[in-house]
N, C-alpha and C. Protein backbone atom coordinates (compact mmCIF):
# COMPACT_ATOMS: atom_id res chain seq x y z
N UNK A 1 0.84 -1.17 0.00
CA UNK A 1 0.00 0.00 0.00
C UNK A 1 0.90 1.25 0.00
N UNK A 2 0.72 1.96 -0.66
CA UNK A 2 1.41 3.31 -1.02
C UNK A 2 1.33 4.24 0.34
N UNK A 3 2.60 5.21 0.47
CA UNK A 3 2.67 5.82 1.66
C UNK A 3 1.66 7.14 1.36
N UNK A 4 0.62 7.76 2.41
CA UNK A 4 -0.45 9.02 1.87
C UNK A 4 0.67 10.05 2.14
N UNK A 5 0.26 10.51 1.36
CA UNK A 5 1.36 11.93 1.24
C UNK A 5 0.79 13.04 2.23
N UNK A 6 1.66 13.94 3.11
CA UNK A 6 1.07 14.84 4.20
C UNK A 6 2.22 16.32 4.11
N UNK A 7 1.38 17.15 4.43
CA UNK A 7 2.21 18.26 4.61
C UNK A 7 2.43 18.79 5.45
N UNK A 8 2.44 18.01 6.77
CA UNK A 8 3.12 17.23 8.10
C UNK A 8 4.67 17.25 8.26
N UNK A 9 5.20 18.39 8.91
CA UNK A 9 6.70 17.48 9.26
C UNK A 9 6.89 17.66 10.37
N UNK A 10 7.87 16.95 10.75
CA UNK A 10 8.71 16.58 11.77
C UNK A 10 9.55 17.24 12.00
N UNK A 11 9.66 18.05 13.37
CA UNK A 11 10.75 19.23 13.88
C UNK A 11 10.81 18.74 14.80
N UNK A 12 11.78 18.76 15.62
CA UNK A 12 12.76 18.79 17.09
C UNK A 12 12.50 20.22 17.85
N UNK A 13 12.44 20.24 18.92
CA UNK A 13 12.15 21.08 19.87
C UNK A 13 13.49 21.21 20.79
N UNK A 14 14.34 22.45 20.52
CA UNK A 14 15.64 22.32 21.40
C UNK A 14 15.28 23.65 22.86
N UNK A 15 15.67 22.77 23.64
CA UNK A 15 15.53 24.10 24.59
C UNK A 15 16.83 24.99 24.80
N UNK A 16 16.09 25.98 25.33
CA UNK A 16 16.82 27.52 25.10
C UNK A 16 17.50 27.58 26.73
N UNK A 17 17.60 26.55 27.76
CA UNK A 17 18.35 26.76 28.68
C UNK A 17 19.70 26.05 28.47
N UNK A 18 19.02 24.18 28.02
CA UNK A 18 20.10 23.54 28.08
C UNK A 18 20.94 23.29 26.73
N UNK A 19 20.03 23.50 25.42
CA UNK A 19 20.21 22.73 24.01
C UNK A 19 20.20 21.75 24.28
N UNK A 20 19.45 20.69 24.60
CA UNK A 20 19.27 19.80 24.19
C UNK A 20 17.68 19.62 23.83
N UNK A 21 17.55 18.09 22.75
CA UNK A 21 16.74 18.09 21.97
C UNK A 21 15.87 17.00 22.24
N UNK A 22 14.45 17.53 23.58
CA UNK A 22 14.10 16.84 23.77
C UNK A 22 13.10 16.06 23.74
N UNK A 23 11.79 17.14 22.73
CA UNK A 23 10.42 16.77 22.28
C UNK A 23 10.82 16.94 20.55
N UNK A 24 9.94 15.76 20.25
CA UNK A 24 9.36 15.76 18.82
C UNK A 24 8.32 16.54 18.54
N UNK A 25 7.63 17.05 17.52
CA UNK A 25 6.36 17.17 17.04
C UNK A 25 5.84 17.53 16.09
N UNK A 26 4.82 17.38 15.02
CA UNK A 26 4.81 17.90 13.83
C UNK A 26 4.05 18.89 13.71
N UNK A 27 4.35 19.75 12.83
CA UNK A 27 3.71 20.82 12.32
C UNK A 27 3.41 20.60 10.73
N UNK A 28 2.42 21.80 10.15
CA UNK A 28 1.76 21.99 8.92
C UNK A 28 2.41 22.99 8.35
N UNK A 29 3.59 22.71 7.47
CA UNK A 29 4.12 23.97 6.96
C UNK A 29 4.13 24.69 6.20
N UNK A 30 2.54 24.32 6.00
CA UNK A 30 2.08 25.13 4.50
C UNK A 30 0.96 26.32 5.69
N UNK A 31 0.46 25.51 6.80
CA UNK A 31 -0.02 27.19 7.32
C UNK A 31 0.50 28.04 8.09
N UNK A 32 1.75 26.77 8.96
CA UNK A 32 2.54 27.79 9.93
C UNK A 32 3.82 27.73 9.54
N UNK A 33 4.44 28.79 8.94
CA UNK A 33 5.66 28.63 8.11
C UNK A 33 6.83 29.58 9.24
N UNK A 34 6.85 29.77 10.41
CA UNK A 34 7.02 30.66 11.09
C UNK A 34 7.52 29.87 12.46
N UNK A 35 8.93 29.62 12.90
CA UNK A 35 9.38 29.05 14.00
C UNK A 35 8.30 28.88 15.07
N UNK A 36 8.19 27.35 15.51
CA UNK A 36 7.41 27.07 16.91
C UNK A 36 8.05 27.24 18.11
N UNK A 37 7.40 28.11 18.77
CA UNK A 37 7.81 28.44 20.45
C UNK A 37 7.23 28.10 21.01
N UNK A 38 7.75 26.65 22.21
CA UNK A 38 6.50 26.16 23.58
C UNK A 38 7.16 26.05 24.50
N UNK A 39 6.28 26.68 25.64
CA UNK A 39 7.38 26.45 26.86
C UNK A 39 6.98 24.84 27.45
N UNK A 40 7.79 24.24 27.77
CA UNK A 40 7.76 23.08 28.32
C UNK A 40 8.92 22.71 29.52
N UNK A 41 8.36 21.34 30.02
CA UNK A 41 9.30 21.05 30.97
C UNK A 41 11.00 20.26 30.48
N UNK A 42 12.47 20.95 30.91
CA UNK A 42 13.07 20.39 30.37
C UNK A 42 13.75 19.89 31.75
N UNK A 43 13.95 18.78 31.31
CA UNK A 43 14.43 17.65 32.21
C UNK A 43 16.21 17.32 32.99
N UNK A 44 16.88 18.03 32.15
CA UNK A 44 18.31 18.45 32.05
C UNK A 44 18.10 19.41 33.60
N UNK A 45 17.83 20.55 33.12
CA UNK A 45 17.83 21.95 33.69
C UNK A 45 16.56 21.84 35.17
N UNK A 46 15.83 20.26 35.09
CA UNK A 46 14.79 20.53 36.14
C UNK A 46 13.70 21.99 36.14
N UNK A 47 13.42 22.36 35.09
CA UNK A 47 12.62 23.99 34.92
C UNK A 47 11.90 23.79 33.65
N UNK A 48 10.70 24.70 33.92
CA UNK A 48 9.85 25.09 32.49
C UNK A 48 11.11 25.63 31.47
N UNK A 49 11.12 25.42 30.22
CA UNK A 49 11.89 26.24 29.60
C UNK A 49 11.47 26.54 28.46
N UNK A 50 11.72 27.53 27.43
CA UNK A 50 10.87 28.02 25.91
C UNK A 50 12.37 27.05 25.14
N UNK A 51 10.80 25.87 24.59
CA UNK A 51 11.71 25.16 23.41
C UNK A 51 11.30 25.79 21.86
N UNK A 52 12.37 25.97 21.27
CA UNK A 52 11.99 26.27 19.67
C UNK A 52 12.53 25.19 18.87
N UNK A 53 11.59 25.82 17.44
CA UNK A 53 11.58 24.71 16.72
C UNK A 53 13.16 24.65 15.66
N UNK A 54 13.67 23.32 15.61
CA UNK A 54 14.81 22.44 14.64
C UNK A 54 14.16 21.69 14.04
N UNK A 55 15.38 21.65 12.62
CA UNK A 55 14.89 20.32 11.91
C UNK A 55 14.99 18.85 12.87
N UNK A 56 14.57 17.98 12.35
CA UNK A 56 14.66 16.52 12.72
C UNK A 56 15.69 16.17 13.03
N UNK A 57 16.61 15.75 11.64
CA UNK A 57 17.50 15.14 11.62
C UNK A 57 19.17 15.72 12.26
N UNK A 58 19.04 17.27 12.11
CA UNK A 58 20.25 18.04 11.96
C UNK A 58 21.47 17.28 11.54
N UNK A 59 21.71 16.96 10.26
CA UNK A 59 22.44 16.46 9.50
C UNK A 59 22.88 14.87 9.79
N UNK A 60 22.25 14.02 10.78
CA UNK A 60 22.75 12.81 11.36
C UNK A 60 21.84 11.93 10.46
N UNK A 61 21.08 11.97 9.80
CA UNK A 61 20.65 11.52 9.17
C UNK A 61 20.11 11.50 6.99
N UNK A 62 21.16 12.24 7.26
CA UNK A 62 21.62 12.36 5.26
C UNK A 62 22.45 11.50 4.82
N UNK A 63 21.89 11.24 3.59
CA UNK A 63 22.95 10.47 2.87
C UNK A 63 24.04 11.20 2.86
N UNK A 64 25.32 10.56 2.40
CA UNK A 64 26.47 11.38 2.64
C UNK A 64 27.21 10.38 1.03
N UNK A 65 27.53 11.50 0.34
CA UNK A 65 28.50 11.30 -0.67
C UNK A 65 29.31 10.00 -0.58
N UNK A 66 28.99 9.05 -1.71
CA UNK A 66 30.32 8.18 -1.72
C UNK A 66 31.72 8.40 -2.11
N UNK A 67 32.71 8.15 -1.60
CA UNK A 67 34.26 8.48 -2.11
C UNK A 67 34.14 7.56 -3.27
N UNK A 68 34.66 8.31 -4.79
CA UNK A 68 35.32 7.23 -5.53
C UNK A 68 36.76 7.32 -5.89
């Protein structure tokens, strides 16, 4: 069965005390094209903190050039 196509992605949520990256969640980036800000609990730092929005992968997950 074919995958349904969505205009759904997947961003990382880094917080702004500790950087680290610790909620997933998707957004619609055809209506909100405009960085996500949520304050949440970060677990590092023990405190509410304002996470914004990253890509997914931040480069750990690209293909990477073969040497020939």
């Amino acid at each position: 069965m074919p995958k349904k196509a969505t205009k759904r992605k997947l961003v990382g949520l880094v917080s702004d005390l500790s950087g680290h990256r610790t909620y997933y969640t998707t957004k619609n980036t055809q209506n909100t094209t405009e960085k996500i800000s949520l304050k949440k609990y970060d677990p590092v730092a023990r405190k509410h903190a304002t996470y914004t929005e990253t890509k997914k992968s931040l480069g750990r997950n690209e293909v990477k050039a073969r040497k020939s």
